[in-house]
Each structure stands twice: as structure tokens, then as C-alpha cells.
C-alpha atoms as a PDB file:
ATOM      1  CA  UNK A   1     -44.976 -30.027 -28.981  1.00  0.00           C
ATOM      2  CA  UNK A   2     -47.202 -32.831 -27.970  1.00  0.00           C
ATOM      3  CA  UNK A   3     -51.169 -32.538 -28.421  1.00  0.00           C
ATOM      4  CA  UNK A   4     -51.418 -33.100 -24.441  1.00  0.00           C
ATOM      5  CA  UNK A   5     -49.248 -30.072 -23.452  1.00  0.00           C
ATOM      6  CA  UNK A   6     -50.800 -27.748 -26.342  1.00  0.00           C
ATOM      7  CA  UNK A   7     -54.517 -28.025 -24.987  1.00  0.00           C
ATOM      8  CA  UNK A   8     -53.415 -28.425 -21.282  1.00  0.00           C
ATOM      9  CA  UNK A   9     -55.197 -31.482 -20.575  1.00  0.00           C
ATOM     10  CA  UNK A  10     -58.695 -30.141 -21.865  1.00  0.00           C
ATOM     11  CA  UNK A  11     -59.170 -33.013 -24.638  1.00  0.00           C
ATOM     12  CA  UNK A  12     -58.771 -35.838 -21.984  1.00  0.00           C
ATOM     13  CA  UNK A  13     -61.534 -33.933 -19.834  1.00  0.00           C
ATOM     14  CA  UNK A  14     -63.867 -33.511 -22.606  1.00  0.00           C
ATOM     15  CA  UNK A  15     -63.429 -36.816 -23.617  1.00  0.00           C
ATOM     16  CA  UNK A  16     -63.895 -38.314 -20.428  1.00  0.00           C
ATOM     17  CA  UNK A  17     -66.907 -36.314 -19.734  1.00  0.00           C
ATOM     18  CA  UNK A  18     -68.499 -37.196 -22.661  1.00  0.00           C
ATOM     19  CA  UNK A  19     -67.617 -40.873 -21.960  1.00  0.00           C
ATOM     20  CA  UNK A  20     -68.982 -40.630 -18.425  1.00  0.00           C
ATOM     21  CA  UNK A  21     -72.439 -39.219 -19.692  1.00  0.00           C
ATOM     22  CA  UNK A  22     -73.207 -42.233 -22.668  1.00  0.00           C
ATOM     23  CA  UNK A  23     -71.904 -44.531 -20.246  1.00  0.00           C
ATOM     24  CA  UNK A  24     -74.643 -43.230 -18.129  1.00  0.00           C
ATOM     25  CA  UNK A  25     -77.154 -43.805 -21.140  1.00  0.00           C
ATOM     26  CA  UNK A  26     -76.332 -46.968 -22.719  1.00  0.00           C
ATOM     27  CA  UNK A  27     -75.087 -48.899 -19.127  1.00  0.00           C
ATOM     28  CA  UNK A  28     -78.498 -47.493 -17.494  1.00  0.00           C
ATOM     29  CA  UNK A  29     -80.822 -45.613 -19.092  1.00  0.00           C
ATOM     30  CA  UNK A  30     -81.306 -47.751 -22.692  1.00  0.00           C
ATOM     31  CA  UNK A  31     -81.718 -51.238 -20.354  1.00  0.00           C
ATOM     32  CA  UNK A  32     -84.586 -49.362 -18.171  1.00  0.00           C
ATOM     33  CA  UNK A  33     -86.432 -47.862 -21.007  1.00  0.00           C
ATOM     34  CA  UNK A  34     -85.980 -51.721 -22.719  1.00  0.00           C
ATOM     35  CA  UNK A  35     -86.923 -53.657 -19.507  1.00  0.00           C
ATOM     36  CA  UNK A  36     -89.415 -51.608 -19.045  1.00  0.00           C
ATOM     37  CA  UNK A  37     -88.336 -49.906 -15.799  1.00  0.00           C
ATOM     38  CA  UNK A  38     -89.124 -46.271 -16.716  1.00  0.00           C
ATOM     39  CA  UNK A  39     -92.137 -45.608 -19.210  1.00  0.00           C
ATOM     40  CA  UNK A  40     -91.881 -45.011 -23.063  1.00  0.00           C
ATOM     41  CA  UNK A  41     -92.894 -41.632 -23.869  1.00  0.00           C
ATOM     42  CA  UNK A  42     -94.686 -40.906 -27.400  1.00  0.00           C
ATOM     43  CA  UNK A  43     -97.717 -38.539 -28.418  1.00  0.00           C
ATOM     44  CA  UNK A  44    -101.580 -40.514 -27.631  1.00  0.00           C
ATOM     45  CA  UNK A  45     -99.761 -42.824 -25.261  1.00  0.00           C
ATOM     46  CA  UNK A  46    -102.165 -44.394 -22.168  1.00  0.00           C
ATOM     47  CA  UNK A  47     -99.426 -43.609 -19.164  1.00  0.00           C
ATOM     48  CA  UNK A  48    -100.014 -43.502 -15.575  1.00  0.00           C
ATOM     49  CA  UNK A  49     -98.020 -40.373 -14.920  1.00  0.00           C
ATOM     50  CA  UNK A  50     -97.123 -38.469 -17.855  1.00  0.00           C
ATOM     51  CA  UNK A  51     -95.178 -35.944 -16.337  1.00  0.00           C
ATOM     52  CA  UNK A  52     -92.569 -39.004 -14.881  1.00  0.00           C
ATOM     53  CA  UNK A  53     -92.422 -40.607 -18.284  1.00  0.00           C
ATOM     54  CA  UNK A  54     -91.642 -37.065 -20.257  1.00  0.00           C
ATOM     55  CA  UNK A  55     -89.370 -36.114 -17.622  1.00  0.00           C
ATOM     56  CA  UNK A  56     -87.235 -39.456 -17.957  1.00  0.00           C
ATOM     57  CA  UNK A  57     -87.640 -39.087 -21.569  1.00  0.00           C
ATOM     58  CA  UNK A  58     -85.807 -35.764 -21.441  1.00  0.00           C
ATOM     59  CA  UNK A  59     -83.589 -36.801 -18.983  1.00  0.00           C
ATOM     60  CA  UNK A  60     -82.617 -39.823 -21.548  1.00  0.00           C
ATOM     61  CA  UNK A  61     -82.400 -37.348 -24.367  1.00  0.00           C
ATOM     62  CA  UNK A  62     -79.993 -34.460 -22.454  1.00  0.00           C
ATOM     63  CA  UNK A  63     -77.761 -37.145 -21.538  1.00  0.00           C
ATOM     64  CA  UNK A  64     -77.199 -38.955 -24.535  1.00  0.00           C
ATOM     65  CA  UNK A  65     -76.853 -35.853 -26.989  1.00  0.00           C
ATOM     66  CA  UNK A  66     -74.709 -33.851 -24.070  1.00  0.00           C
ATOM     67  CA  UNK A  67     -72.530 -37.036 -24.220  1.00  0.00           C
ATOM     68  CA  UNK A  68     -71.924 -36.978 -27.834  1.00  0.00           C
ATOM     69  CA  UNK A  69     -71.172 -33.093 -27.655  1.00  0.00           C
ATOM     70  CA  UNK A  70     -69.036 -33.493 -24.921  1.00  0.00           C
ATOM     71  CA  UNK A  71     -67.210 -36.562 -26.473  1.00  0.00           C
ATOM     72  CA  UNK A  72     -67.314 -34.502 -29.952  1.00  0.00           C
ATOM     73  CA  UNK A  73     -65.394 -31.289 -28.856  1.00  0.00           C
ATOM     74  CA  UNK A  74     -63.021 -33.974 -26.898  1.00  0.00           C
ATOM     75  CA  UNK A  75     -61.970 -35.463 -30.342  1.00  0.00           C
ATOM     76  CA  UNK A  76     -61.638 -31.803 -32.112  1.00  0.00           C
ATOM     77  CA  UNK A  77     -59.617 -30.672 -29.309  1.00  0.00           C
ATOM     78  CA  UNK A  78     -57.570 -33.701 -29.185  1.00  0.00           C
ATOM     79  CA  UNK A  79     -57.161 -33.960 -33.129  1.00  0.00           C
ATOM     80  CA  UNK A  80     -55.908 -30.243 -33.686  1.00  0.00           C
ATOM     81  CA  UNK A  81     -59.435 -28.803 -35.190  1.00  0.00           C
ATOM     82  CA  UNK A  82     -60.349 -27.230 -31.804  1.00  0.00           C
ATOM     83  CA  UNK A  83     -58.524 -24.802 -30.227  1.00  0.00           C
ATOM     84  CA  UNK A  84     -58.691 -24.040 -26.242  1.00  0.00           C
ATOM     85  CA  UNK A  85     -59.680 -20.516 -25.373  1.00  0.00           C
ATOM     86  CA  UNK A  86     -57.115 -18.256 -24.199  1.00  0.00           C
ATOM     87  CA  UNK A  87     -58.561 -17.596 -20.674  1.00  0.00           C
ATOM     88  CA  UNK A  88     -58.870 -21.086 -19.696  1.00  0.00           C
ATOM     89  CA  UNK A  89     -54.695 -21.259 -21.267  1.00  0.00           C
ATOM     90  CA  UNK A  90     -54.218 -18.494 -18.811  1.00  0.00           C
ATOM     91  CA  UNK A  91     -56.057 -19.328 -15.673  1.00  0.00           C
ATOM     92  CA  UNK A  92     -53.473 -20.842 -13.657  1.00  0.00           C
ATOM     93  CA  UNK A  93     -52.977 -18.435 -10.605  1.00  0.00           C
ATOM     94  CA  UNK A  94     -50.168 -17.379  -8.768  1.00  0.00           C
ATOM     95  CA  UNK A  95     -49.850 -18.517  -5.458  1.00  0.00           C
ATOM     96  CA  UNK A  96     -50.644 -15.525  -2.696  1.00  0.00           C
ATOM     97  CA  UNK A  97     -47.671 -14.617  -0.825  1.00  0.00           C
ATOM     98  CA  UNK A  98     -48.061 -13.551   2.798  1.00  0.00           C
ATOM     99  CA  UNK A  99     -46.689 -10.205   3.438  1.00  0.00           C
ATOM    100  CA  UNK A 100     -45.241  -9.217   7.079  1.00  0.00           C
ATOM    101  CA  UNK A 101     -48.249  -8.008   8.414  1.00  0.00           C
ATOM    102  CA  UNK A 102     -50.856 -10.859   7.457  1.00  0.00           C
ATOM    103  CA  UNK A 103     -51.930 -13.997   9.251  1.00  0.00           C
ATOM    104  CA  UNK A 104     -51.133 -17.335   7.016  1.00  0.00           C
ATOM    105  CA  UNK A 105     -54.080 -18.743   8.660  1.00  0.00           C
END
């Protein structure tokens, strides 16, 4: 049985995912913090709005540790060391058939 079929195409998604989010970091947010776009946030710094740089500070910091989660439980899944829940195994649903007296519209 091949790793793709066993996990049902959750390793790829993870993986992408977490791809997609430190793409986001290191393509965008890493070159705006170091060109000075957005505003270094540390403890006694002289800012003109604190509460923009601290909010694209944790922006920066959910991003980039989400993305290495993300990317993380991608590689478990897709090595074997993960397993995928049972209910998302089982959530494919069974298309509704119309009976006599209902409207397919």
C-alpha cells in the first residue's frame, strides 16, 4: 500500500500548507523586517506606533512557527510516524439520493 493512499492525501496538504505559510515569511515578511518596511519590535525600543510594530511582530512569529508545525506533522504523516484520525479516514459522504417525492433542485 502506498504512503499516498494510506493517509488519503493528508501529508501532501500538510506539507503544502506548511510550505505556503514560510513561504509567506521568508519571501515577505524577513525582507520587510530587513529593509526596514515594518518596525523591529524589542523591550525599551523608541517606536512610533507600538501597537503596529508588536502586532507585525506577532504576525511574523504565528506564521513562521505555524509553518514549521504545519510542515512538521506533513513529514510525520508522510514518513509513517503520524497516523490520520479515523474521522477524517471516514468523512467521505454518500451522495443523497432523491426519492419520488423530492425536488432535485
Amino acid at each position: 500500500m502506498e504512503n499516498g493512499t494510506r493517509n488519503e492525501g493528508w501529508s501532501a496538504r500538510f506539507l503544502v500548507g506548511g510550505a505556503f505559510l514560510l513561504c509567506l515569511g521568508y519571501a515577505f515578511l524577513i525582507p520587510m523586517y530587513e529593509a526596514g518596511k515594518i518596525e523591529r519590535y524589542y523591550p525599551g525600543a523608541n517606536l512610533h506606533s507600538s501597537s503596529t510594530a508588536l502586532g507585525w511582530h506577532a504576525v511574523k512569529i504565528v506564521v513562521m512557527n505555524s509553518g514549521w508545525l504545519v510542515f512538521g506533522v506533513g513529514l510525520g504523516l508522510h514518513s509513517g510516524l503520524l497516523r490520520v484520525p479515523a474521522f477524517l479516514k471516514n468523512s467521505k459522504t454518500q451522495p443523497h439520493s432523491v426519492s419520488g417525492h423530492e425536488s432535485a433542485a
